[in-house]
Protein backbone atom coordinates (compact mmCIF):
# COMPACT_ATOMS: atom_id res chain seq x y z
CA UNK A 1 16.37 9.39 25.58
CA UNK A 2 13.76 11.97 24.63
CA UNK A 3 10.48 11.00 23.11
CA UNK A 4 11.34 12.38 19.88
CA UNK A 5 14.84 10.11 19.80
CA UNK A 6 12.79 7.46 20.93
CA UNK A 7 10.32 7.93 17.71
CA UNK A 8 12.90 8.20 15.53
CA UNK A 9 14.99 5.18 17.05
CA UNK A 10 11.81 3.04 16.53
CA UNK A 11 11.21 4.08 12.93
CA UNK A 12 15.18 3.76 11.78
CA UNK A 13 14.80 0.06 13.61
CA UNK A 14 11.63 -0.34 11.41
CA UNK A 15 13.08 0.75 8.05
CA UNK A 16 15.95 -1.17 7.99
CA UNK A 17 14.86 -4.20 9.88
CA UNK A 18 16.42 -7.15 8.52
CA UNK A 19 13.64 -9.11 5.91
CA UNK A 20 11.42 -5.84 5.76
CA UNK A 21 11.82 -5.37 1.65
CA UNK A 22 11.05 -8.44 2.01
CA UNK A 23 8.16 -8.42 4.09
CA UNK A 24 6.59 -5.81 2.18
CA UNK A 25 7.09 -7.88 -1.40
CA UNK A 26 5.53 -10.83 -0.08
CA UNK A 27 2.54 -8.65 1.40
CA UNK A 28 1.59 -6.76 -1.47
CA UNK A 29 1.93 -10.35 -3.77
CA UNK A 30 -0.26 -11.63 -1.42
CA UNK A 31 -2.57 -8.56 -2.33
CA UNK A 32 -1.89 -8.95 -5.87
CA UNK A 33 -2.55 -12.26 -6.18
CA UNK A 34 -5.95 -11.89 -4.12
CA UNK A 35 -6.64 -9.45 -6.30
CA UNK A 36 -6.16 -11.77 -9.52
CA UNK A 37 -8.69 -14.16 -7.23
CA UNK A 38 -11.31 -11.94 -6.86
CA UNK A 39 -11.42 -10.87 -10.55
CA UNK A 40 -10.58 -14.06 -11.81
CA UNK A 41 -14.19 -14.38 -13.80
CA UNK A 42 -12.87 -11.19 -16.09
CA UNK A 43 -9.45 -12.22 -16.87
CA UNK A 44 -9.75 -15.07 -19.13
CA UNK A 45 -11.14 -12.66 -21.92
CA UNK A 46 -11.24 -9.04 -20.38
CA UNK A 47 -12.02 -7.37 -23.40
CA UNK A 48 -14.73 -9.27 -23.95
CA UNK A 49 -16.40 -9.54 -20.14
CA UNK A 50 -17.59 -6.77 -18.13
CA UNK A 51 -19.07 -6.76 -14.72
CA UNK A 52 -22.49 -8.77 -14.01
CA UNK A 53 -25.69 -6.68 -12.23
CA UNK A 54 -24.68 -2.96 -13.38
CA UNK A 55 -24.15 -3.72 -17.18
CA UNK A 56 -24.88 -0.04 -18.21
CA UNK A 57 -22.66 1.82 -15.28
CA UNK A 58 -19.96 -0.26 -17.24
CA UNK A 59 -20.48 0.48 -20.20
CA UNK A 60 -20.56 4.44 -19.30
CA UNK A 61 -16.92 3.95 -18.09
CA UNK A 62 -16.10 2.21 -21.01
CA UNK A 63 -17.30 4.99 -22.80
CA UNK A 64 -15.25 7.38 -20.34
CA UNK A 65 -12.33 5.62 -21.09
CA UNK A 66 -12.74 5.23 -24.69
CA UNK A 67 -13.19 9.32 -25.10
CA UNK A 68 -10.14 10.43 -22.90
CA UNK A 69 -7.83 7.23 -25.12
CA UNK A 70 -9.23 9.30 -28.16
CA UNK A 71 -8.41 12.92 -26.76
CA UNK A 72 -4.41 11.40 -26.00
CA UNK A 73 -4.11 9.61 -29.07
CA UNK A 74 -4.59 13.08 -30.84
CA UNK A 75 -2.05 14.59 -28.47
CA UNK A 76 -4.39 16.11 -26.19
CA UNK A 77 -6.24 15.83 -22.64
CA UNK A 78 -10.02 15.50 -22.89
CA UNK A 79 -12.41 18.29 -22.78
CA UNK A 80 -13.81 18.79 -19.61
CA UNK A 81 -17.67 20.48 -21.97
CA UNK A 82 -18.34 17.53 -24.65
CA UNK A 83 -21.33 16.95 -27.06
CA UNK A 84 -20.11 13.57 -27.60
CA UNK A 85 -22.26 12.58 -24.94
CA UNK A 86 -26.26 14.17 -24.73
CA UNK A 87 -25.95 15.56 -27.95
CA UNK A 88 -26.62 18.22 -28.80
CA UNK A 89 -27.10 19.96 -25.11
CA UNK A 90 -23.85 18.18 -23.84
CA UNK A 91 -22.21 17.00 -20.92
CA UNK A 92 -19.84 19.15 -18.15
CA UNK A 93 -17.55 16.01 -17.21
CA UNK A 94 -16.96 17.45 -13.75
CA UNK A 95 -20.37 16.44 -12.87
CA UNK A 96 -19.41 13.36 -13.94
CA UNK A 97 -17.97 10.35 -12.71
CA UNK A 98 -15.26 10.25 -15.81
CA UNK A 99 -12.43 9.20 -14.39
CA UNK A 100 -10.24 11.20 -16.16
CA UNK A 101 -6.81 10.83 -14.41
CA UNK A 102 -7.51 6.82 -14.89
CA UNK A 103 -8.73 7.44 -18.14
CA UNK A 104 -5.63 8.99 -19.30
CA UNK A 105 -2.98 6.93 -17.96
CA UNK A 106 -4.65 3.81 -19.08
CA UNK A 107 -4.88 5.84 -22.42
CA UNK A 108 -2.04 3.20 -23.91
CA UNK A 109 -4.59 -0.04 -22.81
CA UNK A 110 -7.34 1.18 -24.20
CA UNK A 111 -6.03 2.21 -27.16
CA UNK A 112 -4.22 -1.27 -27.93
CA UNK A 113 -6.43 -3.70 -25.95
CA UNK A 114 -10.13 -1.92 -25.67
CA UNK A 115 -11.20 0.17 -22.81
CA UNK A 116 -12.94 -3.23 -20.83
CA UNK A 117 -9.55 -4.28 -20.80
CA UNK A 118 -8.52 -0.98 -18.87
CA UNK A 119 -11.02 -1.17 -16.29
CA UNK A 120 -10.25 -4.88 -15.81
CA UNK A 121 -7.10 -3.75 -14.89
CA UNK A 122 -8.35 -0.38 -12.82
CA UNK A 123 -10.34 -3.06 -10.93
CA UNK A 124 -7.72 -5.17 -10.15
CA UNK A 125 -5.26 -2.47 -9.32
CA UNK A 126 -7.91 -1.05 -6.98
CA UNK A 127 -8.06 -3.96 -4.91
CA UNK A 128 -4.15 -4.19 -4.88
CA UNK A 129 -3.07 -0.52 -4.51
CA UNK A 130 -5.36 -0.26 -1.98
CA UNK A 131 -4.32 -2.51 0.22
CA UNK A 132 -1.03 -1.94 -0.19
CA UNK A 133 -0.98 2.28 0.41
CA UNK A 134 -2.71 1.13 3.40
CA UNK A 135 0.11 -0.94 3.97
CA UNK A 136 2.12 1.43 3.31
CA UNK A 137 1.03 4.24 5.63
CA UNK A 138 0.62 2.08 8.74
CA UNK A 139 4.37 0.56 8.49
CA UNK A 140 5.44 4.33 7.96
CA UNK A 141 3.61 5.19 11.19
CA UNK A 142 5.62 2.40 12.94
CA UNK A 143 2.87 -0.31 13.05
CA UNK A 144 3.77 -4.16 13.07
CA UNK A 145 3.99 -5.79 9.76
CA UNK A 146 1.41 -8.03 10.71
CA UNK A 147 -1.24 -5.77 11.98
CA UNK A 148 -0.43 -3.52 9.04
CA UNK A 149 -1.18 -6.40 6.37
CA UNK A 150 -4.11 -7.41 8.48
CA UNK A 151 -5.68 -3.69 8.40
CA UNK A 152 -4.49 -3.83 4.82
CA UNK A 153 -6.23 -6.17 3.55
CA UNK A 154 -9.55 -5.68 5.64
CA UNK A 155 -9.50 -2.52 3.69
CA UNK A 156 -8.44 -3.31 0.25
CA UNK A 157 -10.75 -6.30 -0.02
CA UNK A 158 -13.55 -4.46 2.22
CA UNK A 159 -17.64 -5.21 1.35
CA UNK A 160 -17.35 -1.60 0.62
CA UNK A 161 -14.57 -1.44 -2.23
CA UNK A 162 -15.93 -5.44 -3.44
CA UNK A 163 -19.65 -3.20 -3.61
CA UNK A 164 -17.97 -1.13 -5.71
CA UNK A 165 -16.77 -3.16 -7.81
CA UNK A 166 -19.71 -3.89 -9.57
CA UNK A 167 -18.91 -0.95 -12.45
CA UNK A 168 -18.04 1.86 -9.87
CA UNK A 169 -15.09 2.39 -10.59
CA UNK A 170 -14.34 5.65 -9.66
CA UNK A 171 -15.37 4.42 -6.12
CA UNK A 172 -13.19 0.89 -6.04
CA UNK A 173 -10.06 2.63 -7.08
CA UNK A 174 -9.37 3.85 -2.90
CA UNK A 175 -5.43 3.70 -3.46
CA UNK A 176 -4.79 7.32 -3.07
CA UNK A 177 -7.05 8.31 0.46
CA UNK A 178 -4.70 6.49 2.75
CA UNK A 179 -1.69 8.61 1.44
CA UNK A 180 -3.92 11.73 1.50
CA UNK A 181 -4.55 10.96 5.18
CA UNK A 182 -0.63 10.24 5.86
CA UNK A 183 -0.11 13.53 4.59
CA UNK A 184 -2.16 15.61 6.77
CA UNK A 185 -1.04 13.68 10.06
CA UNK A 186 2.37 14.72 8.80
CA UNK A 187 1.44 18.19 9.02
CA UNK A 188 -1.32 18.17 11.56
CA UNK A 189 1.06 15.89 14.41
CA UNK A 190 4.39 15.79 13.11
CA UNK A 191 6.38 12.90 10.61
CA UNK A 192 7.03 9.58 12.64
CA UNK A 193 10.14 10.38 12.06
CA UNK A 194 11.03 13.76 13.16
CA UNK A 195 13.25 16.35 11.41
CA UNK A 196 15.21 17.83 14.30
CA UNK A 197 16.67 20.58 12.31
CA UNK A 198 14.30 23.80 12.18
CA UNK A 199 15.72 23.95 7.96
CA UNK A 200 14.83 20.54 7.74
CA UNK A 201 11.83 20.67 9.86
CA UNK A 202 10.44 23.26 7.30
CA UNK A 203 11.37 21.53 4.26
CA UNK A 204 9.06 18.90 5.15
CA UNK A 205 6.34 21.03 6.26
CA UNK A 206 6.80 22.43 2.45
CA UNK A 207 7.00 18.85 0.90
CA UNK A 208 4.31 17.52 2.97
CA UNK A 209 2.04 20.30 2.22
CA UNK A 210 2.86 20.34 -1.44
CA UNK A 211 1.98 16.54 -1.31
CA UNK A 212 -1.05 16.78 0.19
CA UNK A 213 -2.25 19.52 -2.36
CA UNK A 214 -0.37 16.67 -5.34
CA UNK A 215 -2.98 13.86 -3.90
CA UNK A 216 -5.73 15.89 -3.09
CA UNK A 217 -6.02 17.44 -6.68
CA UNK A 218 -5.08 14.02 -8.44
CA UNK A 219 -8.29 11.92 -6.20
CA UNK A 220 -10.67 14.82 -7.43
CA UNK A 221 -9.58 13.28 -11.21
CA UNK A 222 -10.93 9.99 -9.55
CA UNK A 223 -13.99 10.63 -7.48
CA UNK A 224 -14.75 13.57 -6.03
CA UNK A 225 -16.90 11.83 -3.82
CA UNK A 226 -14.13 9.93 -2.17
CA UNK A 227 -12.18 13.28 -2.05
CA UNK A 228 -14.75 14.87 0.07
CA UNK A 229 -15.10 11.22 2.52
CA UNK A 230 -11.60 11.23 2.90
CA UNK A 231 -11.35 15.08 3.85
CA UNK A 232 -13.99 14.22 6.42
CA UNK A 233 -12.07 11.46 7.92
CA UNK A 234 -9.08 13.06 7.97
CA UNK A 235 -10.33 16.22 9.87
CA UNK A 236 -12.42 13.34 12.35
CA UNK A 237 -8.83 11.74 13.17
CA UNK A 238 -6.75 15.22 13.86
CA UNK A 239 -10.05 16.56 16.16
CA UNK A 240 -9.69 13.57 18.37
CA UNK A 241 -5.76 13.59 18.39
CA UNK A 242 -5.70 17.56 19.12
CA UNK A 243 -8.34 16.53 22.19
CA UNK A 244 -6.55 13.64 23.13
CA UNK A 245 -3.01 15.96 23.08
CA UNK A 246 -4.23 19.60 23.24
CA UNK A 247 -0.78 21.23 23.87
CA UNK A 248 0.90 19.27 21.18
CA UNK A 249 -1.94 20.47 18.75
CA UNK A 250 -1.25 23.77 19.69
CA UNK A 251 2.55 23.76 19.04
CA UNK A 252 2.31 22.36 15.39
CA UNK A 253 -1.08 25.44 14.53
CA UNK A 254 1.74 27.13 12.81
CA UNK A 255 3.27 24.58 10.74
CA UNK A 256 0.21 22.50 9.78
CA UNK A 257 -1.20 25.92 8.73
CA UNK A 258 1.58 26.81 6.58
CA UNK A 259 1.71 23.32 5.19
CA UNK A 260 -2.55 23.38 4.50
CA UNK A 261 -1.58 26.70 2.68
CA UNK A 262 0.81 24.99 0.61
CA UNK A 263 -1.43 22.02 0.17
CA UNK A 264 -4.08 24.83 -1.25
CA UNK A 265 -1.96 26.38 -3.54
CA UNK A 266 -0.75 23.19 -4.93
CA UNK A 267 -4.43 21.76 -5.61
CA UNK A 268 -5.57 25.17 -6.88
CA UNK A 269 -2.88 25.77 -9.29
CA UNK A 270 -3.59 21.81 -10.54
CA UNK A 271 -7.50 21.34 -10.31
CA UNK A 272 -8.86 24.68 -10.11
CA UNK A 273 -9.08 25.80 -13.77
CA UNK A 274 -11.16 22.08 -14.07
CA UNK A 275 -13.48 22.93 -10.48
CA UNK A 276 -14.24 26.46 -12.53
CA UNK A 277 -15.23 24.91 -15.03
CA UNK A 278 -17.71 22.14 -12.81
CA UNK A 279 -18.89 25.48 -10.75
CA UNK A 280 -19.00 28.39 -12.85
CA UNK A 281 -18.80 26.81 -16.77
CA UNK A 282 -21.44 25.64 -18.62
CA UNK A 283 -24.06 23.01 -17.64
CA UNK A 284 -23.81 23.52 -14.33
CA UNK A 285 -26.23 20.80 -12.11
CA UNK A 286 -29.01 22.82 -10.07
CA UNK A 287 -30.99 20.66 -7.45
CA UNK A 288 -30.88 16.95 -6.47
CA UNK A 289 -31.67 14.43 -9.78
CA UNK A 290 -33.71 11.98 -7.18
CA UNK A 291 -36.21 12.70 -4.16
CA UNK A 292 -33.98 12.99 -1.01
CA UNK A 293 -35.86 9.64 0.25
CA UNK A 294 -34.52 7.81 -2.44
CA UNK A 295 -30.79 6.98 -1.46
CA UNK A 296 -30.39 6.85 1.95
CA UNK A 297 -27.88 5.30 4.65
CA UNK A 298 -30.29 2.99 6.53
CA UNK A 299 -28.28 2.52 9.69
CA UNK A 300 -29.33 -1.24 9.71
CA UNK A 301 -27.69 -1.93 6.01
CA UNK A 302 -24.05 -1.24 7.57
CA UNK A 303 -24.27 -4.32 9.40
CA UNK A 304 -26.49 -6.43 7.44
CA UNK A 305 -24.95 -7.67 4.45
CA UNK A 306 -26.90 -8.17 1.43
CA UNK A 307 -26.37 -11.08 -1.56
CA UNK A 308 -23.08 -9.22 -2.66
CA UNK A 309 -21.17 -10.28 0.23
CA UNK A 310 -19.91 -13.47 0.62
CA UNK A 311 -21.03 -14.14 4.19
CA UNK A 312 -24.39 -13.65 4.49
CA UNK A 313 -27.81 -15.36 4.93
CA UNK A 314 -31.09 -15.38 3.03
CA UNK A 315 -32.77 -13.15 5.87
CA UNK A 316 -29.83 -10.57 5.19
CA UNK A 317 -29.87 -10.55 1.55
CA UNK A 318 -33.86 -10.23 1.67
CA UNK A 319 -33.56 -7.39 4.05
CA UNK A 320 -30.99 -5.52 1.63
CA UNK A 321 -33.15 -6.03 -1.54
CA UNK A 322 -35.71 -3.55 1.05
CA UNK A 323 -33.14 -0.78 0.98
CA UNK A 324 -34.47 1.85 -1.16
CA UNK A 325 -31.65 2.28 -4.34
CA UNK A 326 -29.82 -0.29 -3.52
CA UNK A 327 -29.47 -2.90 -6.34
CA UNK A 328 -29.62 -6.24 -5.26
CA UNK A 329 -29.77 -9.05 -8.28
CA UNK A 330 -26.19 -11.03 -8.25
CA UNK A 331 -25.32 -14.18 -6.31
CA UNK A 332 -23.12 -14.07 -3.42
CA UNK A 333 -19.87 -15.37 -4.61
CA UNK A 334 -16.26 -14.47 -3.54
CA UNK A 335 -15.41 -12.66 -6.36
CA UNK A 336 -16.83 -10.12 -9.48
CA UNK A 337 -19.42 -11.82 -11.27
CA UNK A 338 -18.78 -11.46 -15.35
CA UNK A 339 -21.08 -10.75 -18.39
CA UNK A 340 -19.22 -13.42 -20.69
CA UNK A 341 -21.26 -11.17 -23.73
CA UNK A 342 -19.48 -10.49 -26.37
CA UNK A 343 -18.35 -6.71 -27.77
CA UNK A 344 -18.44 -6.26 -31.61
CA UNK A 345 -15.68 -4.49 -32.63
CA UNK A 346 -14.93 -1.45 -34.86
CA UNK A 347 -18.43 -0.03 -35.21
CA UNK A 348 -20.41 3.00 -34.59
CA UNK A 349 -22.45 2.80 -31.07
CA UNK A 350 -25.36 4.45 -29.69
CA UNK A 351 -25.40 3.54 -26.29
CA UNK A 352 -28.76 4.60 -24.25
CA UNK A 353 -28.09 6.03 -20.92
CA UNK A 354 -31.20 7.18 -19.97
CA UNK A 355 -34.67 6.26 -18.43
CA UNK A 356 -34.02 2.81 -19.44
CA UNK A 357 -30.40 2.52 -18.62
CA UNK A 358 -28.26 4.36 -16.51
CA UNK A 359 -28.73 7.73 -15.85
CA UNK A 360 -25.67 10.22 -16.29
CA UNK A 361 -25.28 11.35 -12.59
CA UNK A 362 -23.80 14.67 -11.93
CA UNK A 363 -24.24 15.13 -8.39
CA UNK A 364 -21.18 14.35 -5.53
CA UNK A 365 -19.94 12.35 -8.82
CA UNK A 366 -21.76 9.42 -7.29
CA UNK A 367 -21.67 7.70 -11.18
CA UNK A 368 -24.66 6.51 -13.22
CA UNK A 369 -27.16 4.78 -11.86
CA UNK A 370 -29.75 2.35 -12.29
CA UNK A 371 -33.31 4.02 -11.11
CA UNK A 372 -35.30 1.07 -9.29
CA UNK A 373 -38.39 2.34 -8.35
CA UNK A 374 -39.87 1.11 -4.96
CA UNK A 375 -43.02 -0.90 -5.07
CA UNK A 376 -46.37 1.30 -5.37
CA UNK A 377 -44.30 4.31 -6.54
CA UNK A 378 -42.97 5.73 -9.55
CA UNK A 379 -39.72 8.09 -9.59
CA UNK A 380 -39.91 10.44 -12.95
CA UNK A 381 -36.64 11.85 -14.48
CA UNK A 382 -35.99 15.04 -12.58
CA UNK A 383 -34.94 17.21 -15.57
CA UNK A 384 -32.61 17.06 -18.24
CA UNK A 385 -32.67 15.47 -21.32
CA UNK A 386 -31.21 11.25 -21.42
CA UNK A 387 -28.56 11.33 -21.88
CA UNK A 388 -27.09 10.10 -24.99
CA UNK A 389 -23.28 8.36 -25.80
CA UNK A 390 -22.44 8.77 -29.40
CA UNK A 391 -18.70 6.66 -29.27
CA UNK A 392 -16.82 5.95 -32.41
CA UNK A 393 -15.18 2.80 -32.29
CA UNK A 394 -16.50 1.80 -28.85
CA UNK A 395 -17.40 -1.64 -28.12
CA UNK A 396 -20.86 -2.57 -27.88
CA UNK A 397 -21.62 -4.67 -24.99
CA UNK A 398 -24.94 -6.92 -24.79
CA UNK A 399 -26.00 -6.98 -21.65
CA UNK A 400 -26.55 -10.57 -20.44
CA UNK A 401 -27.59 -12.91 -17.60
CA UNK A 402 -24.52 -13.42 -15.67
């Protein structure tokens, strides 16, 4: 039996195990209801509680959510130049983190329910979908169920995505990079279970390819920062498979080349018109909105977890609060921490979003954030007028102690 049978044995035997529907139902319940755990603070009144320690990041989604609900409900997609937001100057949503593919499927939620209610759910679905597309991928690649609901779950419930949580949104929602990363193996190495046909290997060099470009387009309407982490990881994993197998990487240059093409045109004919508009349209961001010593990676914080994280100690969570950026103010619980405030319905909202709030940012769509200046020093607003939410019908949220 050649290799190639053998793969393809081992992947039939997979897929139609006895139990592995099965299996896979019980997993992702298991990541559902995890998911229910962790959020549980939000979901006895979710359109009334928002996320504790980054009050005004949620509200900005909110706000996000509330303007695309408002562009759908008058049969059309929102516009990616608004002055609803930093009036009169404006807003170029590309810079943003809007969420806008979110934002308009959840268009139904937030119109009947409120848009707290939609990222309640975005939140919860983030943790799920996660871990299940994970899941997913690593069963399709003919890993045990076991290890593939273990690695599943290590990264749909990992300190990075429960981080997140805390009103980054855009960031949280991870459901889409493990499928963007199955589709480039499948052109870079090959499907696990290959097409022996040459018609039928090229069909799936022309599906895969048009997938990729499907998933690559639709995580730029999430995060564009994730977009560019996942692009990095994915060409990490195919360098050290083409050095680990340099004459197999050689004999699949042509089709994963062909396929990338497709994957271009796909993402170009689906995101470009909106990446012109980020790049060459109006409001375009010049220069970094912080001094480059502000955020940083300290290598020490990626294995010293700070009060967010349920395991940790009070020398760990006193050594994060040091990290310059980083906020650092709720308690370490297993789960998102709630605002049990209050929104008043039905009324005309000026939310600040500026020096005292949450700044709009538009670089690497990292989101708004909350500027913390470091002890002895003082960090001005680098340009740019605050910026300024004018929402009709948005709920205002009072920030409280959570």
């Amino acid at each position: 039996m050649t290799e190639t049978e053998s793969l393809a044995a081992r992947s039939d035997a997979i897929r139609h195990a006895p139990g592995g529907r099965r299996a896979a139902l019980l997993v992702v319940s298991c990541y559902l209801g995890a998911a229910l755990i962790v959020t549980w603070r939000l979901w006895p009144d979710p359109a009334s509680r928002t996320v504790a320690g980054n009050p005004t990041d949620a509200d900005l989604f909110a706000w996000y959510l509330r303007y695309a609900a408002a562009a759908v409900q008058h049969g059309d997609l929102p516009a990616l130049v608004t002055t609803a937001m930093n009036a009169p100057v404006g807003i170029n949503m590309m810079w943003n983190t809007s969420l806008l593919l979110p934002a308009v499927l959840l268009a139904p939620v937030t119109l009947l329910l409120g848009p707290q209610v939609s990222l309640t759910v975005l939140t919860t679905a983030g943790f799920a979908g996660s871990a299940a597309a994970l899941y997913y991928v690593l069963r399709r690649w003919q890993v045990s169920t076991a290890a593939a609901a273990l690695a599943g779950a290590v990264y749909g419930f990992s300190p990075a995505l429960v981080h997140s949580a805390l009103a980054h949104y855009n960031l949280e929602f991870a459901v889409l990079p493990p499928l963007i990363i199955d589709a480039g193996l499948c052109l870079a190495v090959g499907r696990p279970r290959p097409e022996v046909a040459t018609a039928l290997r090229m069909r799936a060099v022309v599906w895969d390819g048009a997938r990729l470009g499907l998933l690559a387009a639709a995580q730029l309407f999430i995060s564009e920062e994730v977009a560019l982490i996942t692009a990095i990881a994915g060409l990490v994993l195919v360098a050290g498979l083409a050095a680990a197998r340099p004459r197999s990487a050689v004999r699949r240059l042509g089709p994963a080349a062909a396929g990338l093409l497709i994957a271009a045109a796909v993402s170009i004919a689906l995101a470009g018109p909106a990446l012109w508009t980020q790049f060459g349209g109006p409001l375009v961001q010049h220069g970094p909105l912080f001094p480059l010593d502000y955020y940083v990676n300290d290598p020490a914080s990626f294995v010293t977890p700070s009060s967010y994280l349920l395991f940790h100690t009070a020398g760990t969570a006193a050594a994060g609060r040091q990290v310059p950026g980083r906020r650092d103010r709720v308690p370490g619980v297993p789960g998102v921490a709630a605002d049990h405030s209050r929104p008043a319905r039905g009324r005309r909202v000026l939310a600040k979003a500026g020096r005292t709030g949450g700044d709009v940012d538009p670089r690497s769509a990292r989101g708004p954030v909350i500027r913390r200046a470091s002890a002895g020093r003082r960090h001005a607003p680098s340009g740019g007028q605050p910026a300024m939410a004018l929402a009709r019908g948005a709920p205002a949220v009072r920030v409280g102690v959570a």
